[in-house]
Protein backbone atom coordinates (compact mmCIF):
# COMPACT_ATOMS: atom_id res chain seq x y z
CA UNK A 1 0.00 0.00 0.00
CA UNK A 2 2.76 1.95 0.92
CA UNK A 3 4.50 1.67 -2.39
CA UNK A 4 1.04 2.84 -4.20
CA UNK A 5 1.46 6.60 -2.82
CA UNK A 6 -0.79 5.76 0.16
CA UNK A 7 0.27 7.63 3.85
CA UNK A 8 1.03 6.47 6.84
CA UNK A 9 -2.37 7.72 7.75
CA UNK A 10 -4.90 6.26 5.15
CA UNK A 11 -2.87 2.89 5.79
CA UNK A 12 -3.82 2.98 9.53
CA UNK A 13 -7.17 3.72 8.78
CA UNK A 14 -7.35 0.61 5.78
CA UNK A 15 -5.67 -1.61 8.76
CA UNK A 16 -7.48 -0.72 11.69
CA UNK A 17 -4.51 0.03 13.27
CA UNK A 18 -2.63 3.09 15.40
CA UNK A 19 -0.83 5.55 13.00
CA UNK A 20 2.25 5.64 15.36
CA UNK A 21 2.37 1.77 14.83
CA UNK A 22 2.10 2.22 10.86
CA UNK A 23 4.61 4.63 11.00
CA UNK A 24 6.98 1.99 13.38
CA UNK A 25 6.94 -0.47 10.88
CA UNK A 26 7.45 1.46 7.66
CA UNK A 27 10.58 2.95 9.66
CA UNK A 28 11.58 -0.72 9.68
CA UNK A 29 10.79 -1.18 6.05
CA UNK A 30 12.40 1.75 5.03
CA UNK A 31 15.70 0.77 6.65
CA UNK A 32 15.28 -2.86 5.02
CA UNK A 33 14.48 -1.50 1.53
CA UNK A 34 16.15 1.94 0.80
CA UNK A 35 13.89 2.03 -2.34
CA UNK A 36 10.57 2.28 -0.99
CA UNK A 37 10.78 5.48 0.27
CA UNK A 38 11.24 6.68 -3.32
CA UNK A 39 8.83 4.28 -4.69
CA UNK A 40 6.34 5.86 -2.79
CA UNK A 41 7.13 9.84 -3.23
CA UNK A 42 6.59 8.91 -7.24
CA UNK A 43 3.64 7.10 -6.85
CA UNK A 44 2.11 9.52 -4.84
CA UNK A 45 3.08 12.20 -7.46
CA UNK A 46 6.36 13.20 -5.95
CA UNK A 47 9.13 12.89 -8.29
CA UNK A 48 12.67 12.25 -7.23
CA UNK A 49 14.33 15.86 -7.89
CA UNK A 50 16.72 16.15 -11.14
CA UNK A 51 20.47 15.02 -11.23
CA UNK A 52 22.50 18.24 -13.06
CA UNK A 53 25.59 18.39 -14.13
CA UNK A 54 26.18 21.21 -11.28
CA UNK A 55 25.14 18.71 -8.44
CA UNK A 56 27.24 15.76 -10.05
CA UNK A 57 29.93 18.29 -10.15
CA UNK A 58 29.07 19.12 -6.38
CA UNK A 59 29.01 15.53 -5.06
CA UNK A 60 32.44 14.78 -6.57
CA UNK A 61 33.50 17.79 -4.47
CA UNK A 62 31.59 17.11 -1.17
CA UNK A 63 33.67 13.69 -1.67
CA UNK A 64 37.14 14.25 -2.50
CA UNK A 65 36.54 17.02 1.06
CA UNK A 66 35.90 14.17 3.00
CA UNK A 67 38.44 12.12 2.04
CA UNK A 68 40.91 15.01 2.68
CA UNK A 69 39.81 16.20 5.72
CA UNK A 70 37.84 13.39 7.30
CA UNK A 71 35.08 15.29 8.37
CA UNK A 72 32.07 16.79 6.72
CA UNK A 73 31.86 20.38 5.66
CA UNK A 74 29.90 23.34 7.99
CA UNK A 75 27.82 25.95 7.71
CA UNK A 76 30.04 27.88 9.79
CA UNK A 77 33.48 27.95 7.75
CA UNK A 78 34.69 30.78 6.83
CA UNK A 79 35.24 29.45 3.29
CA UNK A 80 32.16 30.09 1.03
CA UNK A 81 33.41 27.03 -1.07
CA UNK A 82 32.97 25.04 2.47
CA UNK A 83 29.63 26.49 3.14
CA UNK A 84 28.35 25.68 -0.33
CA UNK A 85 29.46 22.38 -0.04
CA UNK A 86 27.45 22.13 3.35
CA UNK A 87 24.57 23.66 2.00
CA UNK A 88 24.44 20.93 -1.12
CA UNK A 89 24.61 18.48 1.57
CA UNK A 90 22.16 19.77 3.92
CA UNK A 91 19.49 19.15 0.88
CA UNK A 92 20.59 15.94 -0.06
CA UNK A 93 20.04 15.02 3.77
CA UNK A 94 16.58 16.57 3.36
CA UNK A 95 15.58 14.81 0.06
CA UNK A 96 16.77 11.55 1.24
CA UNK A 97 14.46 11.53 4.90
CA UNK A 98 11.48 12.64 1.95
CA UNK A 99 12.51 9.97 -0.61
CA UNK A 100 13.35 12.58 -3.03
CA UNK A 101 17.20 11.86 -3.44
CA UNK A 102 18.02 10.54 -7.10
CA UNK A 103 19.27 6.90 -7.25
CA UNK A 104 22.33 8.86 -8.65
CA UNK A 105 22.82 10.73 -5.81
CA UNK A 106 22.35 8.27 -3.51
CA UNK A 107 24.44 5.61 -4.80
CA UNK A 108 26.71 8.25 -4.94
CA UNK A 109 27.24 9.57 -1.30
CA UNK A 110 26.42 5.87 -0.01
CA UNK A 111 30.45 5.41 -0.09
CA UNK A 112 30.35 8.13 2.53
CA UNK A 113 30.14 6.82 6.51
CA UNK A 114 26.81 7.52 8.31
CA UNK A 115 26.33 10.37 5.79
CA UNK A 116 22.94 11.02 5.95
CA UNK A 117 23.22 11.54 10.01
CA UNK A 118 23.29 15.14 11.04
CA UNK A 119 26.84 16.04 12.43
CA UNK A 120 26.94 17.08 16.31
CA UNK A 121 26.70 20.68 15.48
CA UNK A 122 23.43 20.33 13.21
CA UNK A 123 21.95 18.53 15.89
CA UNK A 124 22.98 21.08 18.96
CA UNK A 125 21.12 24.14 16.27
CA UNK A 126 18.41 21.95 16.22
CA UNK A 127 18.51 21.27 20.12
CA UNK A 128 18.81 25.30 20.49
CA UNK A 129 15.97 25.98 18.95
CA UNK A 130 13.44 23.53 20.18
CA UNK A 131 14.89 24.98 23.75
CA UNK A 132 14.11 28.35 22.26
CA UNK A 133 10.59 27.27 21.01
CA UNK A 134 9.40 25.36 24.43
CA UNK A 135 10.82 28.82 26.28
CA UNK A 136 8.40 30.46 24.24
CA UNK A 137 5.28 28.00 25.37
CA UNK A 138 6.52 28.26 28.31
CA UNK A 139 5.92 32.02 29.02
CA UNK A 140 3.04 32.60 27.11
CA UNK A 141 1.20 30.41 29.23
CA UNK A 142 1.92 33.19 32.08
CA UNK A 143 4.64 31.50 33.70
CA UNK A 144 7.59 33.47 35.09
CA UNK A 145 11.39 33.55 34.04
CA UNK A 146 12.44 29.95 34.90
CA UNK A 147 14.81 29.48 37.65
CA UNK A 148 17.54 26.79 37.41
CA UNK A 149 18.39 26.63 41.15
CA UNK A 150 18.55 22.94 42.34
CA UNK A 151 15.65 23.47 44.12
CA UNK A 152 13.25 23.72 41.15
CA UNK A 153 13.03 20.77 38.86
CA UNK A 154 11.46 19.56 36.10
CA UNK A 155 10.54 21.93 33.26
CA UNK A 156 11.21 25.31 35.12
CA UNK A 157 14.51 23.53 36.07
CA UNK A 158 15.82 22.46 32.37
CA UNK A 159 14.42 25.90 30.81
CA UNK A 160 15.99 27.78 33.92
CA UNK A 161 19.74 26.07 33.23
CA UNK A 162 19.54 26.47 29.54
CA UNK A 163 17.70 30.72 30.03
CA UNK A 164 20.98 30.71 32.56
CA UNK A 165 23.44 29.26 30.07
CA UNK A 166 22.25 31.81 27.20
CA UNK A 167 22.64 34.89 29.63
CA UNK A 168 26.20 33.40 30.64
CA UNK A 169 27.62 33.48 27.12
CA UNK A 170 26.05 36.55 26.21
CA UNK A 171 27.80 38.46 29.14
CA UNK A 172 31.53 36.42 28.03
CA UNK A 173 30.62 37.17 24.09
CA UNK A 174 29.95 33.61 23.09
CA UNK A 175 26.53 34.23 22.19
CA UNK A 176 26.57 35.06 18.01
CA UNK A 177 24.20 38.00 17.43
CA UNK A 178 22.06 35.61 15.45
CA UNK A 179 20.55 33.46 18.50
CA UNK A 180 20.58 37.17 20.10
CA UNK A 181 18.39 38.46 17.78
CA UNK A 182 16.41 35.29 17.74
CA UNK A 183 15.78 35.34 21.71
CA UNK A 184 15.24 39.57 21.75
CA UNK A 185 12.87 39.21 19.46
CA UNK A 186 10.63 35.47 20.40
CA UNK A 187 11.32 36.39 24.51
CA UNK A 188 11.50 40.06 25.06
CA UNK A 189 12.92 40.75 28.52
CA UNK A 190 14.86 37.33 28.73
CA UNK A 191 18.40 39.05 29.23
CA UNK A 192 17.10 40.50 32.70
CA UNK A 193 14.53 37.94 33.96
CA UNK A 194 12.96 38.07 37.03
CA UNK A 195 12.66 41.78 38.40
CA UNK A 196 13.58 41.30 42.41
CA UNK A 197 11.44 43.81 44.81
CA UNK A 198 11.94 44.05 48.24
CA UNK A 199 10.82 41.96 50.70
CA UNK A 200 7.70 43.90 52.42
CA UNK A 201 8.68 44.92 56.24
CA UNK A 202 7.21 42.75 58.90
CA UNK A 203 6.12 45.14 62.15
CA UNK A 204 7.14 44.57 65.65
């Protein structure tokens, strides 16, 4: 069914069974048979995007960097030939989770370890910004600033240590002004917090 362009949805429904549980086993299958994925994108109209000479020319790049420096290129370089290179990449990663990646691409980079795995520093952007996002939830539901003293826990306590950690490296200049403009702008007020008061005067 899967391969006919059906989703994970209209399969649970067909099956009588949970989405989450369709969606389990078509992880499996997916793993099993690194076909289906595109099988599936085509035959439910999605077309595996076109191979160019550019992005042949790119891959053959992306590879011979690898091979030189054992690593994968960044975002972050201060090379623009780097951050091209990690920007090509970054959209093969993307096709391949859709099952738009080209056979030719993907026979391609499979020579590459673990390539379609987000390095550490793709994944700690992504881990900033669901912080950043839950921060968010979390004070337009009228909460306070959280606190990260030991004495709080749970949400208010991992919020609190990573609000903390953000003030921290803004005051040392380790923040970039990118995730400053991002938190000035989604949590207005985060750089001071909490405003303290005094403590009201007890008589006698």
């Amino acid at each position: 069914m899967y391969r006919r362009g059906l989703g994970r949805r209209q399969i649970a429904e067909l099956v009588k069974a949970a989405p989450a549980t369709v969606g389990y086993h078509l992880g499996i299958a997916r793993k099993t048979d690194p076909g289906l994925q595109a099988e599936h994108q085509v035959a439910a109209g999605r077309k595996p995007s076109k191979v160019t000479v550019q992005g042949l020319e790119r891959m053959q790049q992306l590879l011979a960097f690898v091979q030189e420096t054992g690593r994968y290129p960044s975002r972050h370089s201060g090379t623009k030939s780097e951050r091209t290179l990690a920007a090509w990449l970054q959209r093969r990663r993307q096709e391949a989770r859709t099952g738009a990646l080209p056979p030719t691409f993907r026979d391609g980079l499979a020579v590459l370890p673990a390539w379609q795995t987000a390095p550490r520093a793709e994944a700690d952007e992504s881990r900033w910004l669901e912080r950043l996002q839950a921060l968010a939830r979390y004070r337009a539901t009228g909460h306070e600033w959280p606190r990260h003293k030991a004495s709080v826990s749970g949400e208010e306590h991992e919020l609190g240590v990573w609000l903390h950690s953000q003030r921290y490296k803004l005051r040392n200049g380790e923040l970039n002004s990118e995730k400053t403009d991002m938190l000035d702008s989604n949590l207005p007020g985060w750089r001071v917090g909490r405003k303290r008061g005094r403590r009201p005067l007890i008589d006698g």
